[in-house]
PDB file of N, CA and C in Angstrom:
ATOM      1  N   UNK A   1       0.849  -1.169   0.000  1.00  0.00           N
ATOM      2  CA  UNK A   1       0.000   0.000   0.000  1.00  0.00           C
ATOM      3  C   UNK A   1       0.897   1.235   0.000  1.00  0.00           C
ATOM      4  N   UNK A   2       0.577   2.381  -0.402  1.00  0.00           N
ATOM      5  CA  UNK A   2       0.970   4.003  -0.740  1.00  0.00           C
ATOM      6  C   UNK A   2       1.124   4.308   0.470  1.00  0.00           C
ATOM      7  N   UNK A   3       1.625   5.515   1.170  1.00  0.00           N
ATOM      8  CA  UNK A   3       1.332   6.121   2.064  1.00  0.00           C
ATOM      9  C   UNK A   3       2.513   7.260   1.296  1.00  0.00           C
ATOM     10  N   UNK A   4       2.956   8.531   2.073  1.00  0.00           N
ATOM     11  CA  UNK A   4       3.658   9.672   2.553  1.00  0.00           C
ATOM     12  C   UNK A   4       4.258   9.914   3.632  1.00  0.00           C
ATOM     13  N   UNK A   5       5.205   9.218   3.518  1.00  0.00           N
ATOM     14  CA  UNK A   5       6.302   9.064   4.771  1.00  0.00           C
ATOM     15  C   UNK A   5       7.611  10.284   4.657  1.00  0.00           C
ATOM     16  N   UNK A   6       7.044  11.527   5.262  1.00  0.00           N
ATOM     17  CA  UNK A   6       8.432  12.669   4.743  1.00  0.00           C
ATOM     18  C   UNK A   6       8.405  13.437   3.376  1.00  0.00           C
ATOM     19  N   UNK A   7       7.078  13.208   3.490  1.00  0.00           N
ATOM     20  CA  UNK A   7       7.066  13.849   1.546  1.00  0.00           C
ATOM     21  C   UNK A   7       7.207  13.306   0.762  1.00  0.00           C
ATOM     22  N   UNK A   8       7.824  11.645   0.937  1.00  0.00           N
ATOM     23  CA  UNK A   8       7.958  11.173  -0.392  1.00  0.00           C
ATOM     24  C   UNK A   8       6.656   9.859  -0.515  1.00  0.00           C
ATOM     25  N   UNK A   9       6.707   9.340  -1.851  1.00  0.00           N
ATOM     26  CA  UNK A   9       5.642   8.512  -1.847  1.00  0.00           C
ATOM     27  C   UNK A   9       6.176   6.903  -1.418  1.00  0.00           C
ATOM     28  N   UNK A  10       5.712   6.049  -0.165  1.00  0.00           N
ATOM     29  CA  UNK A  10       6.753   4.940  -0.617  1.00  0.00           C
ATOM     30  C   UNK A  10       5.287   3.786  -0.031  1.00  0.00           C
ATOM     31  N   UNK A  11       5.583   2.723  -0.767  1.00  0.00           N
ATOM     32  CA  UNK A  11       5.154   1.798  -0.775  1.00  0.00           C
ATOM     33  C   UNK A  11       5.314   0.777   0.746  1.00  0.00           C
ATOM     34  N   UNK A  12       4.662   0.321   1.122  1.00  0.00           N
ATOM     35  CA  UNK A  12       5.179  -0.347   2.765  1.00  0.00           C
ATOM     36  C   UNK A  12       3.698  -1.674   2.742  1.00  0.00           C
ATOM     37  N   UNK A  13       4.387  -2.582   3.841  1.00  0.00           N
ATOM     38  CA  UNK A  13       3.723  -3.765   3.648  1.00  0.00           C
ATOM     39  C   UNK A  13       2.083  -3.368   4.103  1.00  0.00           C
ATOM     40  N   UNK A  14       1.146  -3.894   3.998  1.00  0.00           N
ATOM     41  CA  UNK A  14      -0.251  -3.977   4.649  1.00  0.00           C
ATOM     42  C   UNK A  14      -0.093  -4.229   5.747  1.00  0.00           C
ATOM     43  N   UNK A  15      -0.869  -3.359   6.463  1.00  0.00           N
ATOM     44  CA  UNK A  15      -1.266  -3.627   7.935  1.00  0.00           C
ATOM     45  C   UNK A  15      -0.083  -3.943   8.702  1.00  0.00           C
ATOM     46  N   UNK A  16       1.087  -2.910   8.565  1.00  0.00           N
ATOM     47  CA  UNK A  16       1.707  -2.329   9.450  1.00  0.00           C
ATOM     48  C   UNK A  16       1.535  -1.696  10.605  1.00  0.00           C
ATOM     49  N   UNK A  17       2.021  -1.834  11.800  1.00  0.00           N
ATOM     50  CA  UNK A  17       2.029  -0.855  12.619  1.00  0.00           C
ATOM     51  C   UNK A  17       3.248   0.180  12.618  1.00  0.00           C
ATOM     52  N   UNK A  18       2.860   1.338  13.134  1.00  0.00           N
ATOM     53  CA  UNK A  18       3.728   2.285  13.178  1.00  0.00           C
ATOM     54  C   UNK A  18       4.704   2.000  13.947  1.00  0.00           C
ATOM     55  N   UNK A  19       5.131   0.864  14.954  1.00  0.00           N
ATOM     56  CA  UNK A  19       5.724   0.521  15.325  1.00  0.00           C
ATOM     57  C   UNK A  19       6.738  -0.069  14.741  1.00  0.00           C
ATOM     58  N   UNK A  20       6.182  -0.940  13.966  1.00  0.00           N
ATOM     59  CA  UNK A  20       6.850  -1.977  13.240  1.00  0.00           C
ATOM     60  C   UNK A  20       7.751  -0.963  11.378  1.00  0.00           C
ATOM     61  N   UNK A  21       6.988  -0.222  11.698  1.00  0.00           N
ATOM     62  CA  UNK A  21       7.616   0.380  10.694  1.00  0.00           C
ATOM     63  C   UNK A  21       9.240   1.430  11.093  1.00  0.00           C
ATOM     64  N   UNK A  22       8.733   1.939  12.251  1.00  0.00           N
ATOM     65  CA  UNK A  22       9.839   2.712  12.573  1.00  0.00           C
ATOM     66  C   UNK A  22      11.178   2.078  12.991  1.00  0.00           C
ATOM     67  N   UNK A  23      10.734   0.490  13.337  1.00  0.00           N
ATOM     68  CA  UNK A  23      11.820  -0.463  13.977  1.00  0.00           C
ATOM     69  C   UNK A  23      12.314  -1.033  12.537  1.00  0.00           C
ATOM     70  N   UNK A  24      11.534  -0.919  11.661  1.00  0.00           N
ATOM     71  CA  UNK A  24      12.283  -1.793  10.344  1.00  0.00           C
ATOM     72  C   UNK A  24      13.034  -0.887   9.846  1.00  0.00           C
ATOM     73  N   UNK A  25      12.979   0.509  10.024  1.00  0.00           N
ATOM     74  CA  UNK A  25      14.025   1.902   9.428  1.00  0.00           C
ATOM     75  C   UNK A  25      14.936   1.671  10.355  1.00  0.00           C
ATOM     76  N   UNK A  26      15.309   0.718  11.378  1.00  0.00           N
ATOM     77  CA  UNK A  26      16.640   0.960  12.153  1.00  0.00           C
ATOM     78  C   UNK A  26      16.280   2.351  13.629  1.00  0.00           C
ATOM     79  N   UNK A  27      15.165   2.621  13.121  1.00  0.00           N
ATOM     80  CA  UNK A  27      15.350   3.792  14.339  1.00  0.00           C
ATOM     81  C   UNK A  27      15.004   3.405  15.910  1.00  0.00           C
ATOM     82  N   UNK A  28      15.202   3.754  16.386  1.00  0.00           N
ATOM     83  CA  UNK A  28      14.825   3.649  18.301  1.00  0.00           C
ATOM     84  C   UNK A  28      13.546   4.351  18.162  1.00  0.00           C
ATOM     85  N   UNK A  29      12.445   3.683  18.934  1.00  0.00           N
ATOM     86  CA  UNK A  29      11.269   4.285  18.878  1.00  0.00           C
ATOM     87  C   UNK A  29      11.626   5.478  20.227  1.00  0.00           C
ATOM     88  N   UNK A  30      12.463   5.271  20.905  1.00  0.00           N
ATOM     89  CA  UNK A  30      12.142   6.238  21.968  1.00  0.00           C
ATOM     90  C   UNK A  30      12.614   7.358  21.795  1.00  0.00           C
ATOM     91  N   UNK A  31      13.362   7.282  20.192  1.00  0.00           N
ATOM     92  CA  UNK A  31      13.580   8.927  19.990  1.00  0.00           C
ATOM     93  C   UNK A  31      12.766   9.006  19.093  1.00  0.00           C
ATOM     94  N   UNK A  32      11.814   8.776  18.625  1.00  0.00           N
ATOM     95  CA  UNK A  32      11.470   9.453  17.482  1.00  0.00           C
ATOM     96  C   UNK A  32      10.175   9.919  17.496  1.00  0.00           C
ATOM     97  N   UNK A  33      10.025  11.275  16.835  1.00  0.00           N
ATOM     98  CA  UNK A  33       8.172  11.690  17.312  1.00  0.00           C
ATOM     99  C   UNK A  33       7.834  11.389  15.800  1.00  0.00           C
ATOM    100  N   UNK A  34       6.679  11.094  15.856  1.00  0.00           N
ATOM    101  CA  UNK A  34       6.018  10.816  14.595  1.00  0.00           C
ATOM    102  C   UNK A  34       4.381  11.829  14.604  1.00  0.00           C
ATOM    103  N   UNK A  35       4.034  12.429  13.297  1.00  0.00           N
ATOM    104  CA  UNK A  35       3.105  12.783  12.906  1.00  0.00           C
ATOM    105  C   UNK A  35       2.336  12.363  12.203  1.00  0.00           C
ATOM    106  N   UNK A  36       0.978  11.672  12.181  1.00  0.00           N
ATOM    107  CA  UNK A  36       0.257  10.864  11.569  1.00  0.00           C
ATOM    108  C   UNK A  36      -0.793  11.643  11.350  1.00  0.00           C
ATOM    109  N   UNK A  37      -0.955  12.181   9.714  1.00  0.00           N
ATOM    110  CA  UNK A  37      -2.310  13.212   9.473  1.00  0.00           C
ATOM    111  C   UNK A  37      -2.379  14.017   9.967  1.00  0.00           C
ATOM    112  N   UNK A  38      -1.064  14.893  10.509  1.00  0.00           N
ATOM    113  CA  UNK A  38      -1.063  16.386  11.358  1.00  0.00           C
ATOM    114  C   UNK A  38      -1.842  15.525  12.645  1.00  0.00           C
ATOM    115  N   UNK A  39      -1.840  14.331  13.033  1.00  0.00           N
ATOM    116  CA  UNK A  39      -1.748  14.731  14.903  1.00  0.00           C
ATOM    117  C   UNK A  39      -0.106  13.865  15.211  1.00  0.00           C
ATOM    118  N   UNK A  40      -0.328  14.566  16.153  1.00  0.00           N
ATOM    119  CA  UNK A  40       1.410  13.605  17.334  1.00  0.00           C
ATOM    120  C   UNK A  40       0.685  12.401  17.457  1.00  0.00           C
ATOM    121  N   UNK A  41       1.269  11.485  17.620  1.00  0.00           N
ATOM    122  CA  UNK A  41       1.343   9.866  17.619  1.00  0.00           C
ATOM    123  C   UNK A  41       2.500   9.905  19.666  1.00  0.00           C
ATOM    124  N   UNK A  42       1.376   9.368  19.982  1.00  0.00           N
ATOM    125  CA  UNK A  42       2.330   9.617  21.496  1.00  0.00           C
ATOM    126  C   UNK A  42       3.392   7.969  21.464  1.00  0.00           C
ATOM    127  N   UNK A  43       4.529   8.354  21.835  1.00  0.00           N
ATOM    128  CA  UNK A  43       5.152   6.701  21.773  1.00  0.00           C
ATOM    129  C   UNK A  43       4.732   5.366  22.018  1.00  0.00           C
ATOM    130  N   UNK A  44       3.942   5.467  23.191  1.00  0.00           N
ATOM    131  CA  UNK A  44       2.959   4.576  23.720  1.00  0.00           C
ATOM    132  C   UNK A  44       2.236   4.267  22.648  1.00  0.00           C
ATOM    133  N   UNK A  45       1.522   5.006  21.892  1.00  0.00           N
ATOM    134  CA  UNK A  45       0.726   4.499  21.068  1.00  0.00           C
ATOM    135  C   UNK A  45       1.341   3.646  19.947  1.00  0.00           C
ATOM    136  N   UNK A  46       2.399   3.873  19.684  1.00  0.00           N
ATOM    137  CA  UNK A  46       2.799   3.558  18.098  1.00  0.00           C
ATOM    138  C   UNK A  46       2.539   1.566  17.750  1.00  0.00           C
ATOM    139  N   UNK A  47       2.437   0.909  19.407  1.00  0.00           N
ATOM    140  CA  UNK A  47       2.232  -0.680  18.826  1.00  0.00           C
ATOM    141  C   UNK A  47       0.680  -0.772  18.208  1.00  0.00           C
ATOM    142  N   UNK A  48      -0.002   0.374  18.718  1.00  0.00           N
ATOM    143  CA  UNK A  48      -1.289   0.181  18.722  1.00  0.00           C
ATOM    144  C   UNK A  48      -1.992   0.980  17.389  1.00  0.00           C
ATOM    145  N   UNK A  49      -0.892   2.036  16.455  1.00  0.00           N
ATOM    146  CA  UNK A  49      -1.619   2.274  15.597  1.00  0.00           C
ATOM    147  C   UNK A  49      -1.194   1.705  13.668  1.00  0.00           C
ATOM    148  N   UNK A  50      -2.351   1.212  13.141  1.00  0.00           N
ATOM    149  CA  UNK A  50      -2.221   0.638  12.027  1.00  0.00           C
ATOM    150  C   UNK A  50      -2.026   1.491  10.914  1.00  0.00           C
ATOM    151  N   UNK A  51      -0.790   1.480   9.951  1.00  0.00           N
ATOM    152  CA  UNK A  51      -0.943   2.579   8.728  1.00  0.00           C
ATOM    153  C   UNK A  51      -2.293   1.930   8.022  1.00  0.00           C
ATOM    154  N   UNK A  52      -2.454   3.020   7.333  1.00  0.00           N
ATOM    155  CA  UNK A  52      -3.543   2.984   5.989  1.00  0.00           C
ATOM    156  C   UNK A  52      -2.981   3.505   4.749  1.00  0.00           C
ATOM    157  N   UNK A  53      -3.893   3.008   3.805  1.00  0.00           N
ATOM    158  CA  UNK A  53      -3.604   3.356   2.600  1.00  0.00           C
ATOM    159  C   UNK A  53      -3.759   5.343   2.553  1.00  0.00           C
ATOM    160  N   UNK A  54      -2.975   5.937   1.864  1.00  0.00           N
ATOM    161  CA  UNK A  54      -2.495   7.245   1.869  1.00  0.00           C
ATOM    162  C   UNK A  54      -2.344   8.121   3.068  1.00  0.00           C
ATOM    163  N   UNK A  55      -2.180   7.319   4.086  1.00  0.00           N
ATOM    164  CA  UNK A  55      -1.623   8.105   5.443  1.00  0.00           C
ATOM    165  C   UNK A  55      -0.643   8.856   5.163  1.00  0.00           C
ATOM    166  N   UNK A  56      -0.341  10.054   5.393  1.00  0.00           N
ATOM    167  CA  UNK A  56       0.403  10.770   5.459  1.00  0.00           C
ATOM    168  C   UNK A  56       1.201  11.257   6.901  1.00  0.00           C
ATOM    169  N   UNK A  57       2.242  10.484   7.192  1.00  0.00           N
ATOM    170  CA  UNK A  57       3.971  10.422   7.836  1.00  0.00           C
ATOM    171  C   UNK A  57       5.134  10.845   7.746  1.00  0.00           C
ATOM    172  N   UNK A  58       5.385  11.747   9.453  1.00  0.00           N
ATOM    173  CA  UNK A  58       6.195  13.044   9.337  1.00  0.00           C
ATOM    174  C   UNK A  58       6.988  12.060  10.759  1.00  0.00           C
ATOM    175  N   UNK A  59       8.189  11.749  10.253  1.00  0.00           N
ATOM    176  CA  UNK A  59       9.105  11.201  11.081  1.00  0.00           C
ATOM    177  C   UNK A  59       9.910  11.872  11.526  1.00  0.00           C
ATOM    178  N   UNK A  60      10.267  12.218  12.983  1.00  0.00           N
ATOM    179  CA  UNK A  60      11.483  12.700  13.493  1.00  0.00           C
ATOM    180  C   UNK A  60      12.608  12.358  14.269  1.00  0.00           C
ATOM    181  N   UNK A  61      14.100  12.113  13.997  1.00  0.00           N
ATOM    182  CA  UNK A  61      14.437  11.351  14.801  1.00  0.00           C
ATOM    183  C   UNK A  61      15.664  12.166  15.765  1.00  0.00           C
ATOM    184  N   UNK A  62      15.386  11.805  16.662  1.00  0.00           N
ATOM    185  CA  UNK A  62      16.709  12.588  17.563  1.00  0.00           C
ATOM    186  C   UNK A  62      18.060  11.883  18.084  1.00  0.00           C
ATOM    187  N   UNK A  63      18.501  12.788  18.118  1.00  0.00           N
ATOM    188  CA  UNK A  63      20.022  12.046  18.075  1.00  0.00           C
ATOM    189  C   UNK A  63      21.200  12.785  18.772  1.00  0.00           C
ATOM    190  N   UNK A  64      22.045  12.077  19.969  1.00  0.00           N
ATOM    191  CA  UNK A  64      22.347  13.109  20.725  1.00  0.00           C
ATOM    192  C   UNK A  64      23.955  13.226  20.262  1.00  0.00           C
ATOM    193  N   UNK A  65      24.596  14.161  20.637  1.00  0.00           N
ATOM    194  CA  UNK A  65      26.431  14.466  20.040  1.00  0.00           C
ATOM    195  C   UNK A  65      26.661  15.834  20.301  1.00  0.00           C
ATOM    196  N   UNK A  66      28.036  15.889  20.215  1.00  0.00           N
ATOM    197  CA  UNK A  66      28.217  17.382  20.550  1.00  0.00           C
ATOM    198  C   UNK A  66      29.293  17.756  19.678  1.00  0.00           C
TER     199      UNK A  66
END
């Protein structure tokens, strides 16, 4: 299925969770805020929410260094 992950268009398996998606990019869920359709996605939530077809996904990831 389609979605908008960052502006771009990318293809991702069915019935993903946002969880499962952010862990297959390599990222740590505990840094990263995610925007799902202009709302915040609270971390807690992310096992519990399912992408859809043309969801639109604003990933952020933090990262600490000096």
């Amino acid at each position: 299925m389609r979605i908008i992950i960052n502006g771009e268009n990318e293809e991702i398996q069915e019935g993903i969770t946002l969880l499962e998606l952010i862990s297959g990019r390599g990222l740590d869920p505990r840094t990263v805020v995610a925007e799902l359709n202009r709302n915040i996605i609270a971390g807690e939530d992310f096992a519990a929410v399912r992408l859809n077809p043309d969801d639109s996904l604003e990933l952020l990831h933090f990262v600490g260094g000096g």
